[in-house]
Protein backbone atom coordinates (compact mmCIF):
# COMPACT_ATOMS: atom_id res chain seq x y z
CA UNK A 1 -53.94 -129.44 2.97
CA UNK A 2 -50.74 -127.74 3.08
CA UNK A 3 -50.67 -124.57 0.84
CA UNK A 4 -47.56 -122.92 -0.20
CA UNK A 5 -47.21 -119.31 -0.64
CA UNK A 6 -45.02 -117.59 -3.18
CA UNK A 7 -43.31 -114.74 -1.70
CA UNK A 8 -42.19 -111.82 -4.36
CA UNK A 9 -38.57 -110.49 -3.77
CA UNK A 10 -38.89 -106.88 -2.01
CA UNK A 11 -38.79 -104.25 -4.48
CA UNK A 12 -35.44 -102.52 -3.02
CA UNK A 13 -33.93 -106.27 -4.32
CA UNK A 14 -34.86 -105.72 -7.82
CA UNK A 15 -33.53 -101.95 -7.91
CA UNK A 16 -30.32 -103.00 -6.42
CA UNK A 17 -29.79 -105.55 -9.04
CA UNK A 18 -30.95 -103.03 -11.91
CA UNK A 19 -27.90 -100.87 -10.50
CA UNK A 20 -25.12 -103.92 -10.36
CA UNK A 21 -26.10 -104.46 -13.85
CA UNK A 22 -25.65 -100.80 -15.24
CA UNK A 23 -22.42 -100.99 -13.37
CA UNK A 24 -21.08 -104.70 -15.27
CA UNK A 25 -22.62 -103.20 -18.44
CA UNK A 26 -20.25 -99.29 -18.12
CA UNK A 27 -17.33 -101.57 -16.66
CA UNK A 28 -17.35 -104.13 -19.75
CA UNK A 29 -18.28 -101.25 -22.25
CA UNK A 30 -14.79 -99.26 -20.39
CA UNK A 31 -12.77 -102.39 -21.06
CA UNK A 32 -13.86 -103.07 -24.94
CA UNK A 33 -13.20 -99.32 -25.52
CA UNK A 34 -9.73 -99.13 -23.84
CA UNK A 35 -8.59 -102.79 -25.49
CA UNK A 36 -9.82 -101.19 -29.06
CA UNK A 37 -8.05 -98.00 -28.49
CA UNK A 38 -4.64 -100.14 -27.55
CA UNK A 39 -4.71 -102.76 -30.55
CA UNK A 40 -6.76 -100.76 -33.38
CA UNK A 41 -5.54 -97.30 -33.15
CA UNK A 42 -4.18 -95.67 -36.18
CA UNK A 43 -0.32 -94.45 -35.23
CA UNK A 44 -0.21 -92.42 -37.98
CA UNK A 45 -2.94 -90.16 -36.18
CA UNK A 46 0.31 -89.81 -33.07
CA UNK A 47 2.70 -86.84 -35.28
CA UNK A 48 5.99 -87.71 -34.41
CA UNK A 49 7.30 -84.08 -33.79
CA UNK A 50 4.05 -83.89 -30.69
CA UNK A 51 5.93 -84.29 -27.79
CA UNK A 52 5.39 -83.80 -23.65
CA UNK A 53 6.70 -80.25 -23.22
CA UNK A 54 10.37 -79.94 -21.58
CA UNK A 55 10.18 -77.88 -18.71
CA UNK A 56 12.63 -75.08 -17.85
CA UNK A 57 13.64 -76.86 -14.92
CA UNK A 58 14.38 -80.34 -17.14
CA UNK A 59 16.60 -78.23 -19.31
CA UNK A 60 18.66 -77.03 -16.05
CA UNK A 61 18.98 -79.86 -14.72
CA UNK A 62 20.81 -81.74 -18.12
CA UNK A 63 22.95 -78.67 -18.37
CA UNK A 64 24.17 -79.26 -14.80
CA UNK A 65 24.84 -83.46 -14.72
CA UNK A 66 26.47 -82.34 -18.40
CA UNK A 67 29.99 -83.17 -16.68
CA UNK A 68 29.06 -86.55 -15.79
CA UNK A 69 27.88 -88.17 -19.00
CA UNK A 70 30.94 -89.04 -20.33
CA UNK A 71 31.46 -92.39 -18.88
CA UNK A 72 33.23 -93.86 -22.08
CA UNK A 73 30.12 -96.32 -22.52
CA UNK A 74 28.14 -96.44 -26.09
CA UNK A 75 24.33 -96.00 -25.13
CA UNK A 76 22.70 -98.73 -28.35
CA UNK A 77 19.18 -98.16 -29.06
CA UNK A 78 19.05 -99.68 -32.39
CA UNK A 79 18.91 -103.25 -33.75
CA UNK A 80 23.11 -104.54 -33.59
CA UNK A 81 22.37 -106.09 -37.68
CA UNK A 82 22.32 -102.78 -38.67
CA UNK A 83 25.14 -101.93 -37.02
CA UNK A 84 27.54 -104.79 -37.99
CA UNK A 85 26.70 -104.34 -41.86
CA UNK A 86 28.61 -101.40 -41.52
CA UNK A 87 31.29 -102.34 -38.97
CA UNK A 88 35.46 -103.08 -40.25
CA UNK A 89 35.81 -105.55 -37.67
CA UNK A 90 32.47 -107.54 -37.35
CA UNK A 91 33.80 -108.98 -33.87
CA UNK A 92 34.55 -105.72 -32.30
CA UNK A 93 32.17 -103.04 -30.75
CA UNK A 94 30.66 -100.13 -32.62
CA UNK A 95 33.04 -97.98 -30.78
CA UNK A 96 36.32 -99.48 -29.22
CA UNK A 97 39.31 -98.20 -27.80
CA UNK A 98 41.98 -96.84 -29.93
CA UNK A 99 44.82 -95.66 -27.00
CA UNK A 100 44.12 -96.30 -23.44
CA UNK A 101 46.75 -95.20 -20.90
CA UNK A 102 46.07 -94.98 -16.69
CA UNK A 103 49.73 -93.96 -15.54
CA UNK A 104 51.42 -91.36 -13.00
CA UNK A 105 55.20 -90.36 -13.04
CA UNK A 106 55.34 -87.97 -10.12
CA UNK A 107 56.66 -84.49 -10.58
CA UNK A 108 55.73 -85.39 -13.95
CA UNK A 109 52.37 -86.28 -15.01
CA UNK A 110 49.19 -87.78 -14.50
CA UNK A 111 47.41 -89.58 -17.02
CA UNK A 112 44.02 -91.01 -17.40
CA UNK A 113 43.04 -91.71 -20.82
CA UNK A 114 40.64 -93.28 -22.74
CA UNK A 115 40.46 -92.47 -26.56
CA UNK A 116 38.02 -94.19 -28.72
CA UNK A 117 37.88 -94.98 -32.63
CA UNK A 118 34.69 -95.90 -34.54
CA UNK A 119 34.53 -98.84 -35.76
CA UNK A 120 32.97 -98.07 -39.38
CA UNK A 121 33.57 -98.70 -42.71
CA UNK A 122 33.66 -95.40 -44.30
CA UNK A 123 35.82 -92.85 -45.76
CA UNK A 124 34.34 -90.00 -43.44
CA UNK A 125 34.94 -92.17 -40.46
CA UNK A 126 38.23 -92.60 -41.53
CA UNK A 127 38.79 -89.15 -41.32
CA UNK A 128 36.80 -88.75 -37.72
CA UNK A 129 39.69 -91.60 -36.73
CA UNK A 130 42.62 -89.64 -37.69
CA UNK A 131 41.33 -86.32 -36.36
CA UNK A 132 40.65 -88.33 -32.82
CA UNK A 133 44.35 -89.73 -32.66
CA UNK A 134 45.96 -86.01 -33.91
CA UNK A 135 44.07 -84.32 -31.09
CA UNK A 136 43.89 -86.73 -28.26
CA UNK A 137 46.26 -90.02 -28.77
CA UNK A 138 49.20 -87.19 -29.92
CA UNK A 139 49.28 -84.94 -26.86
CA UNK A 140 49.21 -87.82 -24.38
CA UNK A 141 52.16 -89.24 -26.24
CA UNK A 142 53.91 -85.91 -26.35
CA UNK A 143 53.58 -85.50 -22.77
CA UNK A 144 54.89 -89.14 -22.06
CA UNK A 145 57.91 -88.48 -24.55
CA UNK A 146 58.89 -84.95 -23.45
CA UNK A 147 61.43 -85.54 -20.52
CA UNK A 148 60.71 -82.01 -19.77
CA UNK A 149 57.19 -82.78 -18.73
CA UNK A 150 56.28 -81.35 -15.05
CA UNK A 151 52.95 -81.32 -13.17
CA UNK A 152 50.76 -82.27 -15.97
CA UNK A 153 47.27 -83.70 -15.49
CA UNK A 154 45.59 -84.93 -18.41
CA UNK A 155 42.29 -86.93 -18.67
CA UNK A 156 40.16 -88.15 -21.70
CA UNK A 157 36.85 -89.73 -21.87
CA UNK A 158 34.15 -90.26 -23.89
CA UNK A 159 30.02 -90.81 -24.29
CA UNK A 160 28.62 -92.52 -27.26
CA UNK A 161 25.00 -92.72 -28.11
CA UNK A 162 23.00 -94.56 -31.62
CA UNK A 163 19.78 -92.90 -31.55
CA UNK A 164 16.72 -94.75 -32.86
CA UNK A 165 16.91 -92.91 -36.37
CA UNK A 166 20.31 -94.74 -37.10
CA UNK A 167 22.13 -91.69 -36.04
CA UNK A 168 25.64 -92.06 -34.34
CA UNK A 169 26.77 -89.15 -31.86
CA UNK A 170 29.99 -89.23 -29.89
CA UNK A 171 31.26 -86.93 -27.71
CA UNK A 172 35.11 -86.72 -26.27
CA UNK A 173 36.52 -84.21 -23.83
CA UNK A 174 39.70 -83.85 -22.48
CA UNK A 175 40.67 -81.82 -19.49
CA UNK A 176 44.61 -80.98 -19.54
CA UNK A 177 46.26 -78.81 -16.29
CA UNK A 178 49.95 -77.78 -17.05
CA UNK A 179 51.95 -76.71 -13.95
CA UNK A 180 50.33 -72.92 -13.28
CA UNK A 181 48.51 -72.61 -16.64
CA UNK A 182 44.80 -72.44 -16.74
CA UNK A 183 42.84 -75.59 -16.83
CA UNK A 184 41.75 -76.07 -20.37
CA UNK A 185 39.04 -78.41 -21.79
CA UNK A 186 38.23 -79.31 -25.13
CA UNK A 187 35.01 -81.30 -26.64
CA UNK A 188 34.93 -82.76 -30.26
CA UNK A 189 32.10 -84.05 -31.47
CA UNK A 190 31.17 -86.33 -34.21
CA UNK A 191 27.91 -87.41 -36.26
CA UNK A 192 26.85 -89.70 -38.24
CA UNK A 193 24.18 -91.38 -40.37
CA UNK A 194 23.94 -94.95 -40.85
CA UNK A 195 21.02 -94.53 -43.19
CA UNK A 196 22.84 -92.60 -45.70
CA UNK A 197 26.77 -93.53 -45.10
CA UNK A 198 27.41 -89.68 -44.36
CA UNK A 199 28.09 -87.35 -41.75
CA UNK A 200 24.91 -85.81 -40.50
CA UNK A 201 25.06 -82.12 -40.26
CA UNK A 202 23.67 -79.68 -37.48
CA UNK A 203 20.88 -77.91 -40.30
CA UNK A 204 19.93 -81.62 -41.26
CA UNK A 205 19.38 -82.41 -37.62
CA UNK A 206 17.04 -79.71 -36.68
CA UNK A 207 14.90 -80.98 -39.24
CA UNK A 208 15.25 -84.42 -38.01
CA UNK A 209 13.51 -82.80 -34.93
CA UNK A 210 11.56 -80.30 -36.38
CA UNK A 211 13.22 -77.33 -35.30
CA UNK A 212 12.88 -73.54 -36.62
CA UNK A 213 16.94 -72.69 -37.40
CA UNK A 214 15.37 -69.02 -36.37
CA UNK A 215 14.07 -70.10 -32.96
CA UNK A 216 17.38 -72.25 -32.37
CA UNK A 217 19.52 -68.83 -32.87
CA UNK A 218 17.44 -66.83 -30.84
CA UNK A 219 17.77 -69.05 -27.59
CA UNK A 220 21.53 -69.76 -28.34
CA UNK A 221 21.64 -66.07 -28.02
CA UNK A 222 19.31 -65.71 -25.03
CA UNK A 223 21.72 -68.01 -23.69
CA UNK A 224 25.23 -66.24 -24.32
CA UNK A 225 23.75 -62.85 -23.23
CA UNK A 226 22.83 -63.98 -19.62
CA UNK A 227 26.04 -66.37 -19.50
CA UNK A 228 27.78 -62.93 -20.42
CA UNK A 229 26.27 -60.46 -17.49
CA UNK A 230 27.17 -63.32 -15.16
CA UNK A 231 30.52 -62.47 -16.07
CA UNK A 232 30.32 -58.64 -16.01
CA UNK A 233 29.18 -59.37 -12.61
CA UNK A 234 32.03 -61.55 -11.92
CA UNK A 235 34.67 -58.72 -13.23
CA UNK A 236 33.10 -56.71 -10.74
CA UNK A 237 33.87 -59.09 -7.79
CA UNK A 238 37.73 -59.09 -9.29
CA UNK A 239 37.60 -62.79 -11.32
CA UNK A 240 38.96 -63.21 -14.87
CA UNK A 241 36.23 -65.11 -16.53
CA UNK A 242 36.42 -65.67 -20.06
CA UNK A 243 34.28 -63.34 -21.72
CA UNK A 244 31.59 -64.05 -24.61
CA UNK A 245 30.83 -61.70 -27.49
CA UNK A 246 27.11 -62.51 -28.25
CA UNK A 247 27.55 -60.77 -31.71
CA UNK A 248 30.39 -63.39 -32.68
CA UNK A 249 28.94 -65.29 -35.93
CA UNK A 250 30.34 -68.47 -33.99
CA UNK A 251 26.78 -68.72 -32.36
CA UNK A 252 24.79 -69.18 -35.80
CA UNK A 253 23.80 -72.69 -36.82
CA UNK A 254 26.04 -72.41 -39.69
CA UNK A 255 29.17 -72.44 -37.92
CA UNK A 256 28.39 -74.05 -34.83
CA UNK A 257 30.85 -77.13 -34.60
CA UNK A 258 30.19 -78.59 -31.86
CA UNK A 259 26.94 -80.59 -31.28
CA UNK A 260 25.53 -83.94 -30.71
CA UNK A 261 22.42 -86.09 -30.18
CA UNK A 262 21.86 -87.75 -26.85
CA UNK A 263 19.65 -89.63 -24.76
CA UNK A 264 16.12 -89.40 -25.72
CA UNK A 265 17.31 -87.61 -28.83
CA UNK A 266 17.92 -84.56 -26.75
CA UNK A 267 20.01 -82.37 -29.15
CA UNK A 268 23.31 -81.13 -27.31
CA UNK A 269 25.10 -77.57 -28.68
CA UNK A 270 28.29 -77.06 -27.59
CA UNK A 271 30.47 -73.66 -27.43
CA UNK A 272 33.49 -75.59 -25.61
CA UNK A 273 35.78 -72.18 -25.76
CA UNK A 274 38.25 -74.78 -24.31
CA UNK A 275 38.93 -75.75 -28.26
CA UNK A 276 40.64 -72.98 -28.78
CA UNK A 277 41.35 -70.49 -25.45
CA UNK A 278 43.13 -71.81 -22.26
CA UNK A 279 40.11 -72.18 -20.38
CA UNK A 280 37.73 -74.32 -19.38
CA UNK A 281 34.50 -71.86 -20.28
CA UNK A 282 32.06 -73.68 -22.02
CA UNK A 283 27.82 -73.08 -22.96
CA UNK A 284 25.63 -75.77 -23.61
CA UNK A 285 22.08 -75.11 -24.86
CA UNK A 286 19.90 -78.15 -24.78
CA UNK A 287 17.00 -78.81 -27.10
């Protein structure tokens, strides 16, 4: 007679397989939890205004690749219907080219231009146009017309973004050397709001971002104070730096001209003393 044994699996067998399956069971259970958080969770729970903080060194860093943004491009990051309801010529870009001139007499001038108008059908737009072509079209025609014209450089170029909350911001700056003046620059900026047909002022756009007008004056003055004692320092060493009165009502939100909203809704202020002074002197405070 041939007798068969049963043999029972060594206990170290069944703990090992009581530990796989805890293991399965916390690895599904991780899975379920991570796909529910991804396709159930509640957005309106995410605050808009919560964001990564910027560090210092982020801040720094825009200030100093500032110069190279203007690459007369138009950075879109909304949906081009929107745009083209609102557009005068429905084949053309948002923003297109209103003068464009790359020409050198020597002993004359040097020019390298690159104006833009936007292409929108509004009345404040309109007057955005005209202000571009009186301040940057005119003088490079001027210095192409005037037969006295010697050792002129003149550039102009732009940067162009449409933010996610329909919000148009364009930047232009022109850099103009005349024989042994000083090199002057000057930035214009313009902004405006698709959703309401209306230029979008600097107040209205620290509330688009949640910023404390209060807070916003304090570190534009922060600013101007240290940009100032760099130049006391400077005088010191002999240079002629323009000089900055940190008391000037210029600085307040109010009155501040100059400003924009870039990439990743980074919002730009601009003291471009260029606009005004023979210099090329500017502060930017970046928030």
């Amino acid at each position: 007679m041939n007798v068969v044994l049963e043999t029972k699996p060594p206990k170290d067998d069944y703990k090992r397989k009581i530990i796989y399956t805890v293991i399965l069971v916390i690895c599904l259970l991780a899975i379920l939890i991570s796909a529910y958080v991804l396709i159930f969770r509640n957005d309106e729970e995410v605050s808009p205004t919560e964001q990564v903080p910027v560090s210092e060194e982020k801040y720094i860093q825009m200030e100093t690749e500032f110069e190279e943004i203007f690459t007369n491009e138009t950075v879109n990051q909304i949906n081009q219907s929107i745009l083209i309801a609102n557009k005068i010529k429905k084949e053309d870009e948002i923003i297109g080219t209103a003068y464009e001139s790359m020409e050198k007499v020597t002993g004359k001038y040097s020019l390298d231009v690159k104006i833009p108008y936007i292409n929108i059908n509004n009345s404040t737009v309109v007057k955005y146009n005209n202000e571009i072509e009186q301040i940057f079209k005119q003088k490079a025609l001027d210095i192409i017309n005037d037969s006295g014209s010697k050792d002129i450089i003149y550039t102009v170029d732009y940067i162009a973004y449409i933010n996610e909350n329909n919000i148009l911001s364009i930047a232009i700056r022109s850099i103009l050397k005349e024989g042994n003046n000083a090199q002057r620059t000057i930035i214009q900026t313009y902004n405006y709001d698709f959703q309401n047909n209306k230029e979008i002022t600097l107040e209205e756009l620290l509330k688009e971002k949640d910023l404390n007008k209060n807070n916003v004056e304090n570190k534009v003055a922060n600013k101007i104070k240290q940009e100032q004692a760099k130049v006391e320092e400077l005088k010191k060493l002999g240079y002629n730096i323009f000089e900055r009165d940190p008391s000037n009502d210029m600085y307040k939100v109010e009155n501040t001209t100059e400003y924009f909203l870039g990439k990743d809704n980074f919002l730009y202020l601009i003291y471009a003393y260029g606009n005004e002074n023979y210099t090329s002197e500017l502060d930017l405070v970046i928030f």
